[in-house]
Protein backbone atom coordinates (compact mmCIF):
# COMPACT_ATOMS: atom_id res chain seq x y z
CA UNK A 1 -56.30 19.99 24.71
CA UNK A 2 -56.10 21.59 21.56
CA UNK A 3 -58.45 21.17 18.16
CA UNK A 4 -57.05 18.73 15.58
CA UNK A 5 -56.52 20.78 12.54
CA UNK A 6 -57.75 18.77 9.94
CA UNK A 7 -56.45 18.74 6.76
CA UNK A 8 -58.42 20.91 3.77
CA UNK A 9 -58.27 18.87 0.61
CA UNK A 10 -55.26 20.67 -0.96
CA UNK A 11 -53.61 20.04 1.71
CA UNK A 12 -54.92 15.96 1.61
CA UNK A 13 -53.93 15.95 -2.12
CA UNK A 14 -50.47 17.07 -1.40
CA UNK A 15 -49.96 14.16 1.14
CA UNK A 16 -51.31 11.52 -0.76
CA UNK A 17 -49.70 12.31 -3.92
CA UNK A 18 -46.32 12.32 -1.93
CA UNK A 19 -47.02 8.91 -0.14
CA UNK A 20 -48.36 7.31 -3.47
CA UNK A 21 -45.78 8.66 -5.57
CA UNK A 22 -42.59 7.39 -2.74
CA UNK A 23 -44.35 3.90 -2.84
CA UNK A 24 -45.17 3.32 -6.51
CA UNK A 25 -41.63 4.89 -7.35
CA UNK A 26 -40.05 2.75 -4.63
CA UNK A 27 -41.87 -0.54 -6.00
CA UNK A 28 -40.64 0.72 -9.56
CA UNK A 29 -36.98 1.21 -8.56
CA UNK A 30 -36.82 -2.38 -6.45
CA UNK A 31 -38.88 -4.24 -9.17
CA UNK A 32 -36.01 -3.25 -11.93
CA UNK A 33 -33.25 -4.09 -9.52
CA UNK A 34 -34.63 -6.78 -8.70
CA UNK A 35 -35.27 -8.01 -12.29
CA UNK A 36 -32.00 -6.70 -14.04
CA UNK A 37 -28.99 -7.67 -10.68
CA UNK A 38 -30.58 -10.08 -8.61
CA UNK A 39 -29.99 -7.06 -6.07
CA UNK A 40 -33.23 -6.16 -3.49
CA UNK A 41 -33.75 -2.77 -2.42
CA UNK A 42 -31.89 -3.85 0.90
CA UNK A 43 -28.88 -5.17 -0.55
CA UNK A 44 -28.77 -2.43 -2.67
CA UNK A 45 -28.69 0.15 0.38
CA UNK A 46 -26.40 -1.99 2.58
CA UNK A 47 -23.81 -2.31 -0.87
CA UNK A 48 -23.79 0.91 -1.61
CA UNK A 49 -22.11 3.28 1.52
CA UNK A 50 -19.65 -0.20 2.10
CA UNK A 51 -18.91 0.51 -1.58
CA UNK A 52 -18.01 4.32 -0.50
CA UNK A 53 -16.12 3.76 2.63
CA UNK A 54 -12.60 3.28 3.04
CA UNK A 55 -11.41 -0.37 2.23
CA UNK A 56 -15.25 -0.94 1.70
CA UNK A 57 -16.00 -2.09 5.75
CA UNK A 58 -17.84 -0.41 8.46
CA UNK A 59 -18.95 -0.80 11.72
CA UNK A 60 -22.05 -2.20 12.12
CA UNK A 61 -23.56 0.26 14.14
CA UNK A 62 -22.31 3.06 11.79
CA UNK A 63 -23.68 1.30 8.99
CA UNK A 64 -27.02 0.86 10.18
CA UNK A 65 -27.13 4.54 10.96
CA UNK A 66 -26.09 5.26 7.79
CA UNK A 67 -29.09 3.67 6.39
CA UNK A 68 -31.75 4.27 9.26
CA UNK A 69 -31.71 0.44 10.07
CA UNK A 70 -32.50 -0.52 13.46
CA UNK A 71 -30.11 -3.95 14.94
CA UNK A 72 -31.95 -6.22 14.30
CA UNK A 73 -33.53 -5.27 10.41
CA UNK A 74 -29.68 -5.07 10.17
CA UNK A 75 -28.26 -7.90 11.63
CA UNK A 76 -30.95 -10.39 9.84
CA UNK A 77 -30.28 -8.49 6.58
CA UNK A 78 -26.19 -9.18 6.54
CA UNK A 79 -26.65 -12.75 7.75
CA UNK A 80 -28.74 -13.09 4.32
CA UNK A 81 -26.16 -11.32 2.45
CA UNK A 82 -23.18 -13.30 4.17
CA UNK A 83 -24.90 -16.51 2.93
CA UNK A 84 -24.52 -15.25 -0.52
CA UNK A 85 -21.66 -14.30 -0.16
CA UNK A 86 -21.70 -10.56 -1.38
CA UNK A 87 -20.24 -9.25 2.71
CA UNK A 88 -18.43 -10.79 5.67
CA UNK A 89 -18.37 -9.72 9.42
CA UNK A 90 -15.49 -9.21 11.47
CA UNK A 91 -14.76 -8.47 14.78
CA UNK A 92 -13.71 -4.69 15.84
CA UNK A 93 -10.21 -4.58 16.82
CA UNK A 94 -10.58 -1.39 18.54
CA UNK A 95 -13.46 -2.41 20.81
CA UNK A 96 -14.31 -5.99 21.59
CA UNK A 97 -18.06 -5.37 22.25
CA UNK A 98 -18.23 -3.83 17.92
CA UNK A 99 -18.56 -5.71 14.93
CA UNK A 100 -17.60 -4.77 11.72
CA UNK A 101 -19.14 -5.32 8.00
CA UNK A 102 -17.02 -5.82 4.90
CA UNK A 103 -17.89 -5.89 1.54
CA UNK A 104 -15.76 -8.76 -0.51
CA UNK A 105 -14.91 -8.64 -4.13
CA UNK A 106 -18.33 -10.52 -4.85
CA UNK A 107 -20.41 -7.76 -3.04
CA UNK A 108 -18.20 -5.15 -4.78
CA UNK A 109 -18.40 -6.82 -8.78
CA UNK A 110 -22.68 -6.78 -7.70
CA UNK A 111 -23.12 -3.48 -7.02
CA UNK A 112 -20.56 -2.64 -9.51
CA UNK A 113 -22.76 -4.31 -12.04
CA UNK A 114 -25.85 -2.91 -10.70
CA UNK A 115 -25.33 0.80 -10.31
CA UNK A 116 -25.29 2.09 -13.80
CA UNK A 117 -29.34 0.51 -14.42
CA UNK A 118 -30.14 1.53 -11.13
CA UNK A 119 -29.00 5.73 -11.61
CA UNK A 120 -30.19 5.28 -15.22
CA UNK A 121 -33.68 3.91 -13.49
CA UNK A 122 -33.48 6.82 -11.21
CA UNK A 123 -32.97 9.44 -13.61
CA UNK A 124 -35.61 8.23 -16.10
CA UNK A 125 -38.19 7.69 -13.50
CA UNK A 126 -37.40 10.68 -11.24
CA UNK A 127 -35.58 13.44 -12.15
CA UNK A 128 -35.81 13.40 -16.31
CA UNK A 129 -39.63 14.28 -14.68
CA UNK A 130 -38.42 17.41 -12.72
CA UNK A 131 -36.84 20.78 -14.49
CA UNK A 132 -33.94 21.57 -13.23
CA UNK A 133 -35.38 24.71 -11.34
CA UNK A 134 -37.69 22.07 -10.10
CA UNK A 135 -35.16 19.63 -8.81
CA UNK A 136 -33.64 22.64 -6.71
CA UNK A 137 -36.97 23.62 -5.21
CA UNK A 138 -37.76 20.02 -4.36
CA UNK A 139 -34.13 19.82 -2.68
CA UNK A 140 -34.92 23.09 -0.41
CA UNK A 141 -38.17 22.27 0.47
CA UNK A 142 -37.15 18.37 1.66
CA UNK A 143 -34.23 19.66 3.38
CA UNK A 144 -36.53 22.24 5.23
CA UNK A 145 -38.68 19.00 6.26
CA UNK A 146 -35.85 17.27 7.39
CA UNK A 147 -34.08 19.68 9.09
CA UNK A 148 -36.99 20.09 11.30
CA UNK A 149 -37.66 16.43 12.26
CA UNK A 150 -37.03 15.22 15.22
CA UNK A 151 -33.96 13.33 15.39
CA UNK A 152 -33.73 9.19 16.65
CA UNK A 153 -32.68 8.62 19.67
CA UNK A 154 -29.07 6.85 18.83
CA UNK A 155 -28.64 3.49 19.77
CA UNK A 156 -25.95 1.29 21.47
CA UNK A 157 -24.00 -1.36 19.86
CA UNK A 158 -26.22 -3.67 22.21
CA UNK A 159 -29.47 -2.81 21.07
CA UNK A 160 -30.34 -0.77 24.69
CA UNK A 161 -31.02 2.93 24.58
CA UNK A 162 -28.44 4.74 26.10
CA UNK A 163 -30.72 5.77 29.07
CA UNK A 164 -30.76 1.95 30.04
């Protein structure tokens, strides 16, 4: 077994000042939607790629990989939006086993109404903070991090792991 390499306290600084600054600027960005759409965070990130697909529906699974949702988180979350009327679920006509999500006009006119404060809130609290030289180092050195992740396992439309 190898020695843990412990963290020196540059290196301790680094990660806490990431994780505090992605929660406090996550609390910030879903306290203002919250306040100025009636939108959470969650509707927010289900609305928005039904907004930028084609006729505004996908299929469930894609959508929850799309926003690195398991089933479940997913399924609970659209029943809560369905209620409110902002998405509807339909059946896959190409495979009987898929669903499918669609955004109706209501979802659409919310996150319609919503986007502008929420890039404005994203600007002013994010990248208004960064130069622009900044911004492009930050985008290198996060896509190096990700790049090098290890991927998740995909998931069937069943919930099961495809080794099951």
């Amino acid at each position: 077994m190898t020695e843990t390499r412990w963290l020196d306290a540059r290196e301790a600084h680094l990660w806490q000042s990431y994780r505090d600054t992605y929660q406090e600027l996550s609390a910030t960005l879903e306290g203002r939607l919250i306040r100025n759409s009636g939108l959470s965070g969650a509707d927010y990130a289900l609305l928005h790629p039904l907004s930028s697909s084609e006729n505004g529906v996908l299929r469930t699974r894609d959508l929850g990989r799309s926003i690195g949702w398991e089933r479940s988180r997913l399924s609970h979350q659209v029943s809560r939006m369905e209620k409110r009327g902002l998405v509807v679920r339909e059946e896959c006509e190409s495979d009987a086993r898929g669903s499918m999500v669609r955004l109706t006009d209501a979802g659409r006119a919310a996150i319609e109404a919503a986007a502008p404060d929420h890039v404005d809130a994203v600007r002013s609290h994010f990248f208004e903070k960064l130069t622009r030289e900044e911004q492009e180092q930050l985008t290198k050195m996060l896509d190096r991090v990700l790049a090098d992740l290890p991927s998740r396992e995909p998931c069937r439309e069943d919930g099961a792991s495809p080794t099951t």
